[in-house]
Protein backbone atom coordinates (compact mmCIF):
# COMPACT_ATOMS: atom_id res chain seq x y z
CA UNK A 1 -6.97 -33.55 -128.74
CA UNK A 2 -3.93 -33.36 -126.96
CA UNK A 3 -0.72 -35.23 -128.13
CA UNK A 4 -0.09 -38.20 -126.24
CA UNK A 5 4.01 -38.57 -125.00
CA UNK A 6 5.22 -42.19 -124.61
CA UNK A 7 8.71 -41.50 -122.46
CA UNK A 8 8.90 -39.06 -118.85
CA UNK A 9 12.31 -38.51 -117.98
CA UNK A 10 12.51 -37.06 -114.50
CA UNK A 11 9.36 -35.50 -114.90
CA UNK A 12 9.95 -33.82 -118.51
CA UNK A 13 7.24 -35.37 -121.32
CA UNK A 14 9.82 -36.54 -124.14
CA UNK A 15 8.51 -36.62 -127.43
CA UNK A 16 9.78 -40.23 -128.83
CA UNK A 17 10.41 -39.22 -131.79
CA UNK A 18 13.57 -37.29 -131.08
CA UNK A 19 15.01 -40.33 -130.49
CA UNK A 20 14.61 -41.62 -134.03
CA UNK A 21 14.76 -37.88 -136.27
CA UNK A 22 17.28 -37.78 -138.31
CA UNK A 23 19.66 -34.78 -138.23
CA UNK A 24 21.50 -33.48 -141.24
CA UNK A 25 24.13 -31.27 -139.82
CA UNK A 26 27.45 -32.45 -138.39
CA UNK A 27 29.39 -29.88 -136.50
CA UNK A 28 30.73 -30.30 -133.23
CA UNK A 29 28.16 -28.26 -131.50
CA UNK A 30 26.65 -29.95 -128.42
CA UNK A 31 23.23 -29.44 -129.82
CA UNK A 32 24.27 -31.87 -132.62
CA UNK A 33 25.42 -34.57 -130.43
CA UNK A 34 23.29 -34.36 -128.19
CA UNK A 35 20.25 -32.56 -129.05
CA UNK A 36 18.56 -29.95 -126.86
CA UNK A 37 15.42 -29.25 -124.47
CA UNK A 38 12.71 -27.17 -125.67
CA UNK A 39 8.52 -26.81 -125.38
CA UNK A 40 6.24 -26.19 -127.88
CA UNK A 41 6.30 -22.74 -127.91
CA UNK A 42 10.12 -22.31 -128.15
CA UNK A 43 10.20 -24.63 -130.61
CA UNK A 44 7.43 -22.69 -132.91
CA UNK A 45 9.89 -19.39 -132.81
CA UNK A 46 13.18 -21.74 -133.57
CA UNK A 47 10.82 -22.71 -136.80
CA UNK A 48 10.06 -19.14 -137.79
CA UNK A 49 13.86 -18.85 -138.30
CA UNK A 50 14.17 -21.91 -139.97
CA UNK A 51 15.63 -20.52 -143.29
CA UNK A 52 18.24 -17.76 -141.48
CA UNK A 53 18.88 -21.06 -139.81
CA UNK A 54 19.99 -23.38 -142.58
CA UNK A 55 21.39 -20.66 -144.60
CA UNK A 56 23.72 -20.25 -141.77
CA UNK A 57 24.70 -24.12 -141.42
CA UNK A 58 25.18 -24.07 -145.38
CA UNK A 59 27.80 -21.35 -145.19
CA UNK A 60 29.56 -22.59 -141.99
CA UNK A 61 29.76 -26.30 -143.71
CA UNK A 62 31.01 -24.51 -146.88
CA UNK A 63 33.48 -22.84 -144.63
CA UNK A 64 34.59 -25.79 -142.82
């Protein structure tokens, strides 16, 4: 069964939930402050990086 979006913003199905998730990193990337646009599939191959990922935002917040 298909997952059922709640908000369309100029067309694009926005999951609501990204309006309540909680993020843990604060740089001053844009993606921080203001999240970013993605589908499905893009967002299964950010998730196989996950790890490399936080590993990275560890070390730049230790550098910081």
């Amino acid at each position: 069964m298909a997952k059922k979006f709640e908000k369309v913003i100029k067309g694009l199905k926005i999951d609501p939930l990204i309006f309540t998730f909680k993020f843990n990193c604060d740089c001053t990337g844009e993606c921080c402050h203001y999240g970013v646009y993605t589908d499905s599939f893009e967002a299964k191959r950010i998730l196989r990086f996950k790890k490399k990922f936080l590993n990275i935002l560890i070390v730049l917040n230790v550098l910081m």
